[in-house]
C-alpha atoms as a PDB file:
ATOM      1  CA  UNK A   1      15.481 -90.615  -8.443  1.00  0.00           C
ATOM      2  CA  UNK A   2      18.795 -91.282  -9.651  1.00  0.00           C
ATOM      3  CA  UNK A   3      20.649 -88.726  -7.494  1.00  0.00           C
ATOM      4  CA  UNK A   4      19.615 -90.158  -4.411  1.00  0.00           C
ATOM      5  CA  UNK A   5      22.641 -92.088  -2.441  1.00  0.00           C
ATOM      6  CA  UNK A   6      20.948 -93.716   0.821  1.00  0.00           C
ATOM      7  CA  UNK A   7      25.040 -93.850   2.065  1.00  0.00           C
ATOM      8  CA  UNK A   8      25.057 -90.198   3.050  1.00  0.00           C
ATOM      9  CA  UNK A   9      21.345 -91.158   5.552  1.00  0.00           C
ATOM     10  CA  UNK A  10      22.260 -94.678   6.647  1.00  0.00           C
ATOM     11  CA  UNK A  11      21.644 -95.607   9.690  1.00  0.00           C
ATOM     12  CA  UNK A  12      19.817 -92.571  10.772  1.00  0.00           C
ATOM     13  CA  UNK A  13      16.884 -91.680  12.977  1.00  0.00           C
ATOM     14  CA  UNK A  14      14.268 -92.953  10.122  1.00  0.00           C
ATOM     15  CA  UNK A  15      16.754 -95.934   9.923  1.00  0.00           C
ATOM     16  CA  UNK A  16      16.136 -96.846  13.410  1.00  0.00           C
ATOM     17  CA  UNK A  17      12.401 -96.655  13.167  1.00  0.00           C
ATOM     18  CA  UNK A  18      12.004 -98.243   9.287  1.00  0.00           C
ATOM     19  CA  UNK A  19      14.473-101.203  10.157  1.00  0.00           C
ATOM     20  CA  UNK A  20      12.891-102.126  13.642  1.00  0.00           C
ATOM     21  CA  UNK A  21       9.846-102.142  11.984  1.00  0.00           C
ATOM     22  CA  UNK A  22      11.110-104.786   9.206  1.00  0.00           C
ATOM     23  CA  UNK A  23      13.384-106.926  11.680  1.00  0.00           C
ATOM     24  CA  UNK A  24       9.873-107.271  13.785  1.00  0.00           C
ATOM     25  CA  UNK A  25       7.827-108.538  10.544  1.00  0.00           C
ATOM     26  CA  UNK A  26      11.084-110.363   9.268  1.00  0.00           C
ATOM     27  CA  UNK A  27      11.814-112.345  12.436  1.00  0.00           C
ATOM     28  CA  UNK A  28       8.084-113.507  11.608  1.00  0.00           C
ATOM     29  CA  UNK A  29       8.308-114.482   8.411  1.00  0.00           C
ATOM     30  CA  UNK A  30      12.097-116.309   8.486  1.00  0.00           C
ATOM     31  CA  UNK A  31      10.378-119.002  11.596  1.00  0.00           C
ATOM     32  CA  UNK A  32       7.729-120.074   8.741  1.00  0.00           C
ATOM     33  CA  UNK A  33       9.117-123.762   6.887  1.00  0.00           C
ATOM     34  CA  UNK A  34       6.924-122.675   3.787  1.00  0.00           C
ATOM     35  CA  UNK A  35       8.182-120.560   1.355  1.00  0.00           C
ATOM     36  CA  UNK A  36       8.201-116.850   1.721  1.00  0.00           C
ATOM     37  CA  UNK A  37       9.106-113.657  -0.701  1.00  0.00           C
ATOM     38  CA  UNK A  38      10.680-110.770  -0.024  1.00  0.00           C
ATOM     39  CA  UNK A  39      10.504-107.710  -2.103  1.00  0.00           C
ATOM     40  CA  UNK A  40      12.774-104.299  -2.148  1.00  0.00           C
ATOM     41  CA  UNK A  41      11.461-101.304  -4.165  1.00  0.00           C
ATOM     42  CA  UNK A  42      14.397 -99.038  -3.672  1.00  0.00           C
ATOM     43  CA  UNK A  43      17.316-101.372  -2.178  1.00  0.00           C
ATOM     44  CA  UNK A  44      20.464 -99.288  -2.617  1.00  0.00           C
ATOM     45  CA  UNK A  45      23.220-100.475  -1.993  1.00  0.00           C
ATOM     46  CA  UNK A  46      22.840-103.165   0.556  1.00  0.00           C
ATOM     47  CA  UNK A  47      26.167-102.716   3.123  1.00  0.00           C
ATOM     48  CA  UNK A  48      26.848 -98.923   4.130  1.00  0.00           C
ATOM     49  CA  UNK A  49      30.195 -98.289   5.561  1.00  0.00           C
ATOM     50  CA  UNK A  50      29.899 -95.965   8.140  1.00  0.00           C
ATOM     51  CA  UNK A  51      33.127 -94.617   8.386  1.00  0.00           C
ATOM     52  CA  UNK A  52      33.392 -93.957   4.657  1.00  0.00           C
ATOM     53  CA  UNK A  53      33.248 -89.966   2.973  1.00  0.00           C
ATOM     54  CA  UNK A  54      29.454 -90.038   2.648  1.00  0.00           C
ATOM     55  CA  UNK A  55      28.665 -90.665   6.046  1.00  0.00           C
ATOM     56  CA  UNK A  56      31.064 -88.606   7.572  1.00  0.00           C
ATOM     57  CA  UNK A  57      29.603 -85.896   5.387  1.00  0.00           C
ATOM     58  CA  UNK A  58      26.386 -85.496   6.960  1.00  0.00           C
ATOM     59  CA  UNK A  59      27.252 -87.632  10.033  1.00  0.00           C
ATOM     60  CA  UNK A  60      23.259 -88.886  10.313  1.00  0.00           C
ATOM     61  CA  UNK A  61      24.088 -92.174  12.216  1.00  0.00           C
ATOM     62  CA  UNK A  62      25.099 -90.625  15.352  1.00  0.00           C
ATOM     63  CA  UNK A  63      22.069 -89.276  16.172  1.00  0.00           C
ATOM     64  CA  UNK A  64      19.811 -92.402  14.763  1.00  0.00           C
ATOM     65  CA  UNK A  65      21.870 -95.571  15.314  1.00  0.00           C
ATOM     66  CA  UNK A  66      24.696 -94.146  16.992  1.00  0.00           C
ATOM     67  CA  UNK A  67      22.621 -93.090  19.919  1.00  0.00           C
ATOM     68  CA  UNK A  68      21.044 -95.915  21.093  1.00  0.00           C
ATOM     69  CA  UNK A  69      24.505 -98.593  20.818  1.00  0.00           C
ATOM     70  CA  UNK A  70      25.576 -97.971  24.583  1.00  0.00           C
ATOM     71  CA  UNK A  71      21.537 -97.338  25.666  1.00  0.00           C
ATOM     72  CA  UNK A  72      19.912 -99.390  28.294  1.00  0.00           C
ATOM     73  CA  UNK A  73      16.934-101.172  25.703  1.00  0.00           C
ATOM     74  CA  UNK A  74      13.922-102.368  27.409  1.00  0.00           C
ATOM     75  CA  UNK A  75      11.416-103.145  24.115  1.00  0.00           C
ATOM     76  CA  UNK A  76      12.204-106.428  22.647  1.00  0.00           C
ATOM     77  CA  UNK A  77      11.751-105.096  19.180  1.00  0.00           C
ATOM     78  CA  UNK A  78      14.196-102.330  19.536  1.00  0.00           C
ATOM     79  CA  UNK A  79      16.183-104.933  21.324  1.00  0.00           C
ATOM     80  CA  UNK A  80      15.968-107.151  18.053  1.00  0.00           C
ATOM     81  CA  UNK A  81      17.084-104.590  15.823  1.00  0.00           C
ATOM     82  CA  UNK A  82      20.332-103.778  17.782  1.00  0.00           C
ATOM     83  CA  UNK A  83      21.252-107.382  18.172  1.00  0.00           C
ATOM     84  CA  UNK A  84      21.182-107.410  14.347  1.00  0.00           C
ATOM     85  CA  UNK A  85      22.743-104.559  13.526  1.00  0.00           C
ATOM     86  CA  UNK A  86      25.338-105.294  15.492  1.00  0.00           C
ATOM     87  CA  UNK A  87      25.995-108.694  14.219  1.00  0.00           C
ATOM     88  CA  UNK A  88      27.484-107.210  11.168  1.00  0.00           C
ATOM     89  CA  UNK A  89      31.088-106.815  11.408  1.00  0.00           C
ATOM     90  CA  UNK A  90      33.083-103.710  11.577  1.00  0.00           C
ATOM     91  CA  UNK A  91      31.473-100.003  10.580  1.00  0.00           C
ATOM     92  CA  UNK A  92      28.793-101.665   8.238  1.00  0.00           C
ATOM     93  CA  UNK A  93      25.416-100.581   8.467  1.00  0.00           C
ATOM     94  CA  UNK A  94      22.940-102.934   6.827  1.00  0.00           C
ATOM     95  CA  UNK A  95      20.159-101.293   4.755  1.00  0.00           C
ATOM     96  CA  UNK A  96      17.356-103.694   4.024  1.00  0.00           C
ATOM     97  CA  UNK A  97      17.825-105.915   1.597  1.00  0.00           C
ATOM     98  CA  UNK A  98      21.082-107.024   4.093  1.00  0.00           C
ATOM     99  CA  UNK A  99      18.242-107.606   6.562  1.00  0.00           C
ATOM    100  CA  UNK A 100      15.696-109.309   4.636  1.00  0.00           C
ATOM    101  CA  UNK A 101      18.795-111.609   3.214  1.00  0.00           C
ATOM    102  CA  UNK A 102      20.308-112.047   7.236  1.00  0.00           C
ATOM    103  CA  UNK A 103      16.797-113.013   8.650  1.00  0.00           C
ATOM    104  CA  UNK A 104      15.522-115.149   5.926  1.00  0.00           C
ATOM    105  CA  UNK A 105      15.436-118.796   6.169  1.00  0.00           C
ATOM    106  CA  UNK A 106      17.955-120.922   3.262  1.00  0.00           C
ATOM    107  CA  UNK A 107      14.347-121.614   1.352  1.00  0.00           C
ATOM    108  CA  UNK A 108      13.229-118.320   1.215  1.00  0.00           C
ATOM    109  CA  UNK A 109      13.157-115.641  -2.179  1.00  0.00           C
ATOM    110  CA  UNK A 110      14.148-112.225  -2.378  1.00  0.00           C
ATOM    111  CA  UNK A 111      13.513-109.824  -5.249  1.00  0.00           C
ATOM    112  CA  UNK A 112      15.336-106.576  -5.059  1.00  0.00           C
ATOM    113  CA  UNK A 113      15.057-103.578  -7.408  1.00  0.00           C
ATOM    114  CA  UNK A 114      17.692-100.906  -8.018  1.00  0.00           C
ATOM    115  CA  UNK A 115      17.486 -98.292 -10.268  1.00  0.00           C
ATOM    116  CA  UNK A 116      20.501 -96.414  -9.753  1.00  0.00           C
ATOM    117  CA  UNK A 117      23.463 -97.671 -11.728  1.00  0.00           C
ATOM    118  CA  UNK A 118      26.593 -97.474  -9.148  1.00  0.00           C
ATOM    119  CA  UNK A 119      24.131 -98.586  -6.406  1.00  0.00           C
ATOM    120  CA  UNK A 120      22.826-101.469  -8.490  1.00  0.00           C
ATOM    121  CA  UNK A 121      26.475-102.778  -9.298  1.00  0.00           C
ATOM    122  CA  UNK A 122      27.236-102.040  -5.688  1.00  0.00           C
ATOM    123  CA  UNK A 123      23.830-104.264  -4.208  1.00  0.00           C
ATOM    124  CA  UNK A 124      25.531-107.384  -6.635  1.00  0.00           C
ATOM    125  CA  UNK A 125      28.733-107.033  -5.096  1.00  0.00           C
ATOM    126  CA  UNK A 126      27.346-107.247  -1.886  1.00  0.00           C
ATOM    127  CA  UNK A 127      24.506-110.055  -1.983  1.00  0.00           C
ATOM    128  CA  UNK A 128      24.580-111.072  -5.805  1.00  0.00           C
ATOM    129  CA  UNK A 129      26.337-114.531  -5.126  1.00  0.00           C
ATOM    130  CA  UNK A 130      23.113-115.280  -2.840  1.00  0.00           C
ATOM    131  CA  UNK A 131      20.985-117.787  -5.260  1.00  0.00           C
ATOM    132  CA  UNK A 132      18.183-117.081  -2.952  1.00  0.00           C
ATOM    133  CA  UNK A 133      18.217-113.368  -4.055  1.00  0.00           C
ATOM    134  CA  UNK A 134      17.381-111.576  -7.542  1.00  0.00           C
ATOM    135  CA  UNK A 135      18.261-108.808  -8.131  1.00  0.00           C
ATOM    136  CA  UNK A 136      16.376-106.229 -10.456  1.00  0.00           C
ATOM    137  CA  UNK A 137      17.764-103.564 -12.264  1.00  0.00           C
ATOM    138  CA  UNK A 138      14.450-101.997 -13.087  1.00  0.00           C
ATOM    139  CA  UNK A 139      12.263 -98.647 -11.925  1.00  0.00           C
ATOM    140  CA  UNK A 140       9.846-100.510  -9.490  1.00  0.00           C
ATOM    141  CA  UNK A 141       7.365 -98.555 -10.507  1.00  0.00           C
ATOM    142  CA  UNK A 142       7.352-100.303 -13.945  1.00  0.00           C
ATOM    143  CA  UNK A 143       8.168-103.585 -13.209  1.00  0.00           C
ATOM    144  CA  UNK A 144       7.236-104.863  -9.032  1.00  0.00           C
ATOM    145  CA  UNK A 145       3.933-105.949  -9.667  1.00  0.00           C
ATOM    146  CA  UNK A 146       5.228-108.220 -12.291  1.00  0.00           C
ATOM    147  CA  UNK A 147       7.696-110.226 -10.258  1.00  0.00           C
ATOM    148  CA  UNK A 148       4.763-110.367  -7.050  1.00  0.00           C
ATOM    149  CA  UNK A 149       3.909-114.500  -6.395  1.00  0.00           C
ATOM    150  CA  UNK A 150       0.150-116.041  -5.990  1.00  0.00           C
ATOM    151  CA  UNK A 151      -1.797-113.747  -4.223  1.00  0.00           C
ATOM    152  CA  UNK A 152      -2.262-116.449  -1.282  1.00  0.00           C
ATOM    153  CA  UNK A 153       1.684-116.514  -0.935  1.00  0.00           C
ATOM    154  CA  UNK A 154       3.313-115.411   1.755  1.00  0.00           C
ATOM    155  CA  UNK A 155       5.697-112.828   2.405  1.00  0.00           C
ATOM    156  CA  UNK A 156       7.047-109.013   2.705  1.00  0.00           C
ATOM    157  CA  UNK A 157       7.165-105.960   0.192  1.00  0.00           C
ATOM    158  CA  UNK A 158       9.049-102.675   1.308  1.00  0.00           C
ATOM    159  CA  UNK A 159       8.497 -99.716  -0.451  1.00  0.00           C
ATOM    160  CA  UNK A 160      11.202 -97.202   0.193  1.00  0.00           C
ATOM    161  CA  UNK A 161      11.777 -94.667  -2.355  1.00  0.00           C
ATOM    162  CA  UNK A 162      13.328 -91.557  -1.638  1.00  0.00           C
ATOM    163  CA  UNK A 163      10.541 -88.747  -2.111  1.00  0.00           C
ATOM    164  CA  UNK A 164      13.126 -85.813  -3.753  1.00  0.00           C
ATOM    165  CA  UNK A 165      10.345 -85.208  -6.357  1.00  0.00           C
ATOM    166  CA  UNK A 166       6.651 -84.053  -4.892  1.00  0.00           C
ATOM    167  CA  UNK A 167       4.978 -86.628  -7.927  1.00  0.00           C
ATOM    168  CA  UNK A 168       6.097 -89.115  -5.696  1.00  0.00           C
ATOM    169  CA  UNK A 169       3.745 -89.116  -2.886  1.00  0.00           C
ATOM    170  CA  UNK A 170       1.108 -89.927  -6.096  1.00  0.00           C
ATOM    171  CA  UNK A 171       3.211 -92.591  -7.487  1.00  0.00           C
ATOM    172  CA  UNK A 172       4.120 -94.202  -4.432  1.00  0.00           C
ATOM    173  CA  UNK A 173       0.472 -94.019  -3.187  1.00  0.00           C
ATOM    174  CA  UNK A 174      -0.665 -95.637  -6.447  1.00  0.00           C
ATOM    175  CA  UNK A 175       2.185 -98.259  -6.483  1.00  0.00           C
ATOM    176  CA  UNK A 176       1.661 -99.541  -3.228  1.00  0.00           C
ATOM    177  CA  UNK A 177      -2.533 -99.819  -3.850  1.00  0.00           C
ATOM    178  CA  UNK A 178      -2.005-101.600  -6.708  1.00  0.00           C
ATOM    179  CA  UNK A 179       0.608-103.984  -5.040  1.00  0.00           C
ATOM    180  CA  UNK A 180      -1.606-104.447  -1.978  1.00  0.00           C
ATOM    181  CA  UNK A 181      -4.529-105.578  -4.723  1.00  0.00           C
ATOM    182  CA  UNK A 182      -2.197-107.810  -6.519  1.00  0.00           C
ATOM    183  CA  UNK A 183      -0.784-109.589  -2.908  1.00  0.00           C
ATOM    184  CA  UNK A 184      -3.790-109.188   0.013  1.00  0.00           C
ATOM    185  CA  UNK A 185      -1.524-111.613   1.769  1.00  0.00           C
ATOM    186  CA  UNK A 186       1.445-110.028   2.317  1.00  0.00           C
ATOM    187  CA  UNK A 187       2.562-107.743   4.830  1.00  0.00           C
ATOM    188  CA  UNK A 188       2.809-104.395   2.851  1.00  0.00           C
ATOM    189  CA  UNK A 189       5.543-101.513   4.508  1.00  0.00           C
ATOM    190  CA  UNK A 190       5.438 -98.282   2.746  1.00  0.00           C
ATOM    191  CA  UNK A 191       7.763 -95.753   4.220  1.00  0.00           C
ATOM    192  CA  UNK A 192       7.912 -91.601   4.107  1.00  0.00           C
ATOM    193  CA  UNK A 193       9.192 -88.414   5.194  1.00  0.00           C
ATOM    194  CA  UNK A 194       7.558 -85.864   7.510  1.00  0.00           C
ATOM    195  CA  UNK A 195       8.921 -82.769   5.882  1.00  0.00           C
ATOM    196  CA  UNK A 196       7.438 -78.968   6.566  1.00  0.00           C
ATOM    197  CA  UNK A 197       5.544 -78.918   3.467  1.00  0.00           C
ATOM    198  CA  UNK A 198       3.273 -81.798   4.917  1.00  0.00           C
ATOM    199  CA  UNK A 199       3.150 -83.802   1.672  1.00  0.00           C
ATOM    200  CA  UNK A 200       2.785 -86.969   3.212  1.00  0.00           C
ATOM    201  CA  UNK A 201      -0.676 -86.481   4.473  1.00  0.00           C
ATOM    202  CA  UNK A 202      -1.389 -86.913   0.743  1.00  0.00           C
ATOM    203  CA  UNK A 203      -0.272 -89.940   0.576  1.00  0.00           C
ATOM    204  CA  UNK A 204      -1.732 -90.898   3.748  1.00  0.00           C
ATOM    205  CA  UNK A 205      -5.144 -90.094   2.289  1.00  0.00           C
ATOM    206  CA  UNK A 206      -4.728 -92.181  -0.501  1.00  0.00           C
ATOM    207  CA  UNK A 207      -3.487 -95.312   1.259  1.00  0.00           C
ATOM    208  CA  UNK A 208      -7.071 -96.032   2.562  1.00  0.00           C
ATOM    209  CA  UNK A 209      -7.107 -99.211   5.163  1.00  0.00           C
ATOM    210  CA  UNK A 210      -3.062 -98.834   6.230  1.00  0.00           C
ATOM    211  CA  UNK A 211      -2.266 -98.452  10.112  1.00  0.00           C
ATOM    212  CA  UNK A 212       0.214 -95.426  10.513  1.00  0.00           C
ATOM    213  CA  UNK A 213       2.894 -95.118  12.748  1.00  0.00           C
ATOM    214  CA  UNK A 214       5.190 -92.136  12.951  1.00  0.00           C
ATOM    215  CA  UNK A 215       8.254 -90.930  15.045  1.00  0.00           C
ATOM    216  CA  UNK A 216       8.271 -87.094  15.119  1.00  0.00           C
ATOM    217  CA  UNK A 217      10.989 -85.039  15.827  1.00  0.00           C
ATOM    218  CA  UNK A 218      11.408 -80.965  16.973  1.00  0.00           C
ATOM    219  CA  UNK A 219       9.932 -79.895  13.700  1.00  0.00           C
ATOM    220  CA  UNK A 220      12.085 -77.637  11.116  1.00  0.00           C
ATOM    221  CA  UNK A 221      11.960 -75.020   8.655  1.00  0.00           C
ATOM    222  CA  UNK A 222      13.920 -77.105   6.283  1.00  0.00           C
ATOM    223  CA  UNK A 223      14.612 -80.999   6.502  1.00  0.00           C
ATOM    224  CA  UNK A 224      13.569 -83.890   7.645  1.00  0.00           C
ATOM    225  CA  UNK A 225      11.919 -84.079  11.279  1.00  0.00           C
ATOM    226  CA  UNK A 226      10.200 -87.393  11.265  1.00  0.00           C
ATOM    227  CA  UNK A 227       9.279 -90.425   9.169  1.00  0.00           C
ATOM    228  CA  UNK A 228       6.334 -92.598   9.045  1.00  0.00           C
ATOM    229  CA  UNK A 229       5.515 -95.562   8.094  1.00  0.00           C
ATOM    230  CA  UNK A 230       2.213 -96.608   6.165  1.00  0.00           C
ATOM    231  CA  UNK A 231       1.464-101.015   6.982  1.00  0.00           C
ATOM    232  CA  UNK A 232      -1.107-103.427   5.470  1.00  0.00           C
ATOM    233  CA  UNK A 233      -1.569-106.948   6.778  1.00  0.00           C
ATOM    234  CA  UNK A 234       1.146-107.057   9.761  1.00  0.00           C
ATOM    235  CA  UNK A 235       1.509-109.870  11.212  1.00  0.00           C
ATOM    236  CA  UNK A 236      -0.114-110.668  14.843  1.00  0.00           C
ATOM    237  CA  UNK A 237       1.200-108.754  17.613  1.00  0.00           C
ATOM    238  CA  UNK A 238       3.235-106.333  15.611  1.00  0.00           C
ATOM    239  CA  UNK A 239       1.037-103.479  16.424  1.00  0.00           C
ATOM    240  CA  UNK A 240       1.806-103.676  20.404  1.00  0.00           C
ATOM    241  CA  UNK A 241       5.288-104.235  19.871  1.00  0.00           C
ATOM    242  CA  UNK A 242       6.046-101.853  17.322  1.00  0.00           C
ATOM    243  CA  UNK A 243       4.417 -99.153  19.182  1.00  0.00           C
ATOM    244  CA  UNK A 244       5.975-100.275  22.500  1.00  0.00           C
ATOM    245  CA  UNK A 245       9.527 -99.819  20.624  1.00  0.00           C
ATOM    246  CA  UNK A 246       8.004 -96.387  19.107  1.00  0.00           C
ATOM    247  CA  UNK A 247       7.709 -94.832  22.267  1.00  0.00           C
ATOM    248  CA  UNK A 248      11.287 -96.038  23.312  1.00  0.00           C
ATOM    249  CA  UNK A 249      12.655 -94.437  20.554  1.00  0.00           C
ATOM    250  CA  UNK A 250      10.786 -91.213  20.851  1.00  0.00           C
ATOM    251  CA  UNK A 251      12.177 -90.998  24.383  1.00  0.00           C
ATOM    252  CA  UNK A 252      15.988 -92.208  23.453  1.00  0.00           C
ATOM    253  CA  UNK A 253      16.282 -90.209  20.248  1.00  0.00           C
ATOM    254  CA  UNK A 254      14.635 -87.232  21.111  1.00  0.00           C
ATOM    255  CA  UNK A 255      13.931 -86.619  24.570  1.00  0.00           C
END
């Protein structure tokens, strides 16, 4: 969706969740000598400013990020994702190809796609000069499964699109099944919304095998009030800490 600026959401409640997921399966992958892949679907813009006019707009991070900086943390994967958040200077939030590019290791690959022109220009300003990164300006609908390694490689695909149009929980559904076939061995993230009209349970139905985990929210007539994510293939002991860090935020975020 070319409309879709992630700067106005960064660093919000489904932020915190999405991102604490990927630092836990990222802090896995960048301790492994062998080589590893990393693959964005939807990468925006890579570095969000948090002080700048979109943020302030809608003001998102205060209640996601925001709220947990001056928390007491007791889950060491919630603990990771501070600690790397924060290691980025000034009002930057990092979305996650910043991550995937922070927590990789010097032999590692990244491929990230951006469809959106200003974003993609943006995403090369920020982590073009990397030579361990590509970066795709491409639909990923079209083109991911083309640029996925040996099927016995390891590594990480996020899938991360922004679900303004309802044919996306079909296209997303199918995208991510026929990435899973194409790479069984790597750890598969595919993120959504929980929005009132309860489209995501479609695309829960259709991703047949995934564990589901989900932070929920008072729920709303209108807007967002939780986000899920949808995993294949995670990586030993993710389950018990990602859920450990789950119930953390649940408690800090909303009460």
């Amino acid at each position: 969706m070319l409309s879709y600026q992630h700067g106005y959401h960064a660093g919000n409640f489904a932020d915190v969740h999405k991102h604490t997921a990927l630092c836990l399966v990222l802090e896995h992958y960048g301790a492994q000598s062998k080589l590893v892949t990393y693959v964005d679907s939807h990468s925006g813009r890579g570095l969000y400013d948090l002080s700048n006019e979109q943020a302030e707009k809608t003001g998102e991070w205060k209640s996601g990020f925001g709220a947990l900086k001056d928390k007491e943390i007791k889950s060491p994967a919630l603990s990771k994702y501070l600690e790397t958040i924060n290691s980025f200077e000034g009002n930057i939030y990092p979305g996650s190809p910043a991550l995937m590019q922070k927590m990789m290791a010097p032999n590692h690959h990244g491929v990230f796609f951006e469809f959106h022109p200003q974003e993609h220009e943006e995403l090369k300003n920020s982590l073009g000069e990397d030579k361990r990164l590509r970066i795709v300006y491409q639909d990923a609908l079209e083109g991911l499964v083309n640029y996925l390694p040996a099927r016995k490689a390891a590594g990480l695909v996020l899938i991360d699109p922004s679900f303004e149009l309802k044919e996306e929980y079909t296209t997303i559904a199918k995208l991510a099944i026929s990435t899973h076939k194409r790479w069984p061995s790597a750890t598969l993230l595919v993120w959504y919304p929980l929005l009132p009209e309860n489209r995501h349970e479609e695309l829960k139905a259709r991703l047949k095998g995934a564990s589901f985990y989900e932070l929920i929210g008072p729920e709303k007539e209108r807007g967002m009030y939780g986000t899920g994510l949808a995993v294949y293939n995670a990586p030993d002991g993710f389950d018990s800490a990602f859920r450990e860090a789950e119930a953390e935020m649940q408690k800090l975020l909303f009460g």
